[in-house]
C-alpha atoms as a PDB file:
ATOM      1  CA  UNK A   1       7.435  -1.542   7.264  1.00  0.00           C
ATOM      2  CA  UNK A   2       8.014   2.272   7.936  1.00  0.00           C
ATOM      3  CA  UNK A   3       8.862   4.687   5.141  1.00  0.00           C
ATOM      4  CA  UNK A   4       7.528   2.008   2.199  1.00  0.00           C
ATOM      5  CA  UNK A   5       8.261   3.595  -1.228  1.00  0.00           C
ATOM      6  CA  UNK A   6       5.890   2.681  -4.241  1.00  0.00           C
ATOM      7  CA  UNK A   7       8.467   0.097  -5.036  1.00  0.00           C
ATOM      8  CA  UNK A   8       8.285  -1.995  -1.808  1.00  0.00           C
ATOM      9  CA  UNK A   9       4.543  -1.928  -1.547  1.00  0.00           C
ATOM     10  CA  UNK A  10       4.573  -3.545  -4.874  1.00  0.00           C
ATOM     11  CA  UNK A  11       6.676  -5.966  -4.085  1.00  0.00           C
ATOM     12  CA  UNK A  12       4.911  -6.889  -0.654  1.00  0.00           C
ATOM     13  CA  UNK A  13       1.838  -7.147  -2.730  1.00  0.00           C
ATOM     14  CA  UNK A  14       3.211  -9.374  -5.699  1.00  0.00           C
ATOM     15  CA  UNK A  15       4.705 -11.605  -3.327  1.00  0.00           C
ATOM     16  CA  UNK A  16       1.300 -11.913  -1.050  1.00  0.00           C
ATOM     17  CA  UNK A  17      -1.348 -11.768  -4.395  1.00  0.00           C
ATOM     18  CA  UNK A  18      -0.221 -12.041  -7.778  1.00  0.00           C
ATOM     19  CA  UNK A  19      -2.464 -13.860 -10.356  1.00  0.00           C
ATOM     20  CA  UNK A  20      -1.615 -12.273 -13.941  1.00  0.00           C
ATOM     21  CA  UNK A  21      -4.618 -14.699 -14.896  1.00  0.00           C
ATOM     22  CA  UNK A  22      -7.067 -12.623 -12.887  1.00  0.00           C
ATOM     23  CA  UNK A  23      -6.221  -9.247 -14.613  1.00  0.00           C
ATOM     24  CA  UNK A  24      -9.854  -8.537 -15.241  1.00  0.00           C
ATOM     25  CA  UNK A  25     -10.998  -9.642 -11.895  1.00  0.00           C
ATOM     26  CA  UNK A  26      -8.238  -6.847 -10.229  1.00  0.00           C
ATOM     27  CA  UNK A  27     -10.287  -4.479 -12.120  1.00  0.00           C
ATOM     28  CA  UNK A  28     -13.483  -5.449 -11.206  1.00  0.00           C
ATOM     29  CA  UNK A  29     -12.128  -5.373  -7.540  1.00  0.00           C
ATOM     30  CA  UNK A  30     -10.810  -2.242  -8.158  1.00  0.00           C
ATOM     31  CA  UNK A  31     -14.018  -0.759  -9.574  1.00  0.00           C
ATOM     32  CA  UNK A  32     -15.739  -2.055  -6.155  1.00  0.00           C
ATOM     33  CA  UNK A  33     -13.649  -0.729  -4.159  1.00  0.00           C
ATOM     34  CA  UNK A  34     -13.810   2.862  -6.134  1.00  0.00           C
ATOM     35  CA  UNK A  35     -17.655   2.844  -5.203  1.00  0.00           C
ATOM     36  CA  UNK A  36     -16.993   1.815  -1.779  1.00  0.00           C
ATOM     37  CA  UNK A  37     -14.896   5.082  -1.262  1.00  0.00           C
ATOM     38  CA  UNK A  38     -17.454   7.111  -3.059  1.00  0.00           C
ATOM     39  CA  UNK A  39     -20.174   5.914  -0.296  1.00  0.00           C
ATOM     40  CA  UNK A  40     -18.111   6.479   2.498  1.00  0.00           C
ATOM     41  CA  UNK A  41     -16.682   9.462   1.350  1.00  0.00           C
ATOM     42  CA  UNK A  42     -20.397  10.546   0.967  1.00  0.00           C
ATOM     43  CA  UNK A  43     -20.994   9.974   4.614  1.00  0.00           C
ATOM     44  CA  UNK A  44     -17.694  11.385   5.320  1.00  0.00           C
ATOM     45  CA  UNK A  45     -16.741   8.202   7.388  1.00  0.00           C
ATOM     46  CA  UNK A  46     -13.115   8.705   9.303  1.00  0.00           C
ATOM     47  CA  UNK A  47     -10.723   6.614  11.409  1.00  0.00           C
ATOM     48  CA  UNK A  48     -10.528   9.259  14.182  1.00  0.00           C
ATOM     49  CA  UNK A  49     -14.100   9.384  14.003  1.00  0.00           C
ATOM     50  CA  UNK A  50     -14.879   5.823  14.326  1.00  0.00           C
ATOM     51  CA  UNK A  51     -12.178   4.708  16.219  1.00  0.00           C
ATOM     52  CA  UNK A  52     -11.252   1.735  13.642  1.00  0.00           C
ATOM     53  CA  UNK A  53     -10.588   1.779   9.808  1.00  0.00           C
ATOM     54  CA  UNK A  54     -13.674  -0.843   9.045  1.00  0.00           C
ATOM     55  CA  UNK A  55     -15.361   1.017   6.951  1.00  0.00           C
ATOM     56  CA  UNK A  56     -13.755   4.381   6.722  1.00  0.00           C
ATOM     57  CA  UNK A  57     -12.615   6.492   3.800  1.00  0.00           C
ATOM     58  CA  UNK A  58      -9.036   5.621   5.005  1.00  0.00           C
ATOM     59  CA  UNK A  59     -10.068   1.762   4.658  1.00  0.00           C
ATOM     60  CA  UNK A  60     -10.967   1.918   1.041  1.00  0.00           C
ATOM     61  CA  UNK A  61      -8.117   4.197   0.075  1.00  0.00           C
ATOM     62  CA  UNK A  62      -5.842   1.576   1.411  1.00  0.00           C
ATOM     63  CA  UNK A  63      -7.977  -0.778  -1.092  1.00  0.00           C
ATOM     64  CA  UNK A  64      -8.063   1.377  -4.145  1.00  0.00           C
ATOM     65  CA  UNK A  65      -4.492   1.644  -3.611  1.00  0.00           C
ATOM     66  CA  UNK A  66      -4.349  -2.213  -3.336  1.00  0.00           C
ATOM     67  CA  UNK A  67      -6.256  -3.039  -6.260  1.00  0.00           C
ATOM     68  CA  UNK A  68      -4.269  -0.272  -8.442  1.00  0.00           C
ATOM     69  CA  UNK A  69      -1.017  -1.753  -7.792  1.00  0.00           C
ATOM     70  CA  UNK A  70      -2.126  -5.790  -7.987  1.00  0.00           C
ATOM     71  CA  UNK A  71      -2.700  -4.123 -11.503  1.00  0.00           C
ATOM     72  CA  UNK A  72       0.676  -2.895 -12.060  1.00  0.00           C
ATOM     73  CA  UNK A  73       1.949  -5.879 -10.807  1.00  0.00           C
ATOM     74  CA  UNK A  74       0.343  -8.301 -13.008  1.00  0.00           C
ATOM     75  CA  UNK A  75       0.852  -5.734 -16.326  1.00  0.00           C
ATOM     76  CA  UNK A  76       5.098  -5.759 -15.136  1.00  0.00           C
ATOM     77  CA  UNK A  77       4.564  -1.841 -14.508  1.00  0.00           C
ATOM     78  CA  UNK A  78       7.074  -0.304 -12.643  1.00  0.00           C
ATOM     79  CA  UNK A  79       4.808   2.606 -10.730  1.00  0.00           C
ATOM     80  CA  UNK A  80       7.344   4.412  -9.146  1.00  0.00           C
ATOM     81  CA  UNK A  81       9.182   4.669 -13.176  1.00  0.00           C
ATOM     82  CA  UNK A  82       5.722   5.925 -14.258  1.00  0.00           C
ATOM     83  CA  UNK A  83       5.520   8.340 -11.612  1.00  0.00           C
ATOM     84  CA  UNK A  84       8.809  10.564 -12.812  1.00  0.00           C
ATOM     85  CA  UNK A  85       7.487   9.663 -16.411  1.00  0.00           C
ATOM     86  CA  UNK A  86       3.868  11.095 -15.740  1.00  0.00           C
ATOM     87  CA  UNK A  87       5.468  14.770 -13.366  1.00  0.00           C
ATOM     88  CA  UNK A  88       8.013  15.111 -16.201  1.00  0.00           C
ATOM     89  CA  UNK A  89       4.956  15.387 -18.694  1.00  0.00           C
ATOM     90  CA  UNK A  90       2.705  17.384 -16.337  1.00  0.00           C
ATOM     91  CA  UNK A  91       6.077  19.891 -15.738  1.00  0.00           C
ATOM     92  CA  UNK A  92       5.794  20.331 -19.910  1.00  0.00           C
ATOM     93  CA  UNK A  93       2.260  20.506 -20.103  1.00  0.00           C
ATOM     94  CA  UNK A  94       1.226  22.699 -16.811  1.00  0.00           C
ATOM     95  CA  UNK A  95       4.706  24.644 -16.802  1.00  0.00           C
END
């Protein structure tokens, strides 16, 4: 799975955990995970540091990430399409 764009992780995730009935509990999982990075950015916890990702600010990036996108997928949002849509409005409004 080298060189993933935003388009193939979402599929990968759809097609491993897609429940469009669970929309709120995504959130709530993605909420978690936000103040799981927060601690462990806190304590500034790294992979090279630690020697595995358990419990590293890598780790709960990947989950953010994760819960961000089961989001997309279960709203039908096409990231990588909101990407261009979201740096052609920044271009306008940052210039």
């Amino acid at each position: 799975m080298e060189n993933m764009t935003i388009k193939d992780l979402q599929k990968y995730i759809k097609e491993k955990d897609y429940k469009p009935e669970l929309k709120n509990a995504y959130f709530q999982k993605l909420i978690e995970e936000v103040g799981e990075l927060s601690e462990v950015l806190r304590k500034d916890k790294r992979l090279k540091q630690q020697g595995t990702i358990k419990g590293t600010i890598e780790e709960e990036l990947y989950d953010v990430l994760y819960y961000v996108i089961g989001l997309a997928n279960v709203y039908n949002i096409d990231l990588e399409e909101c990407f261009i849509l979201k740096k052609e409005l920044n271009k306008e409004k940052y210039k």
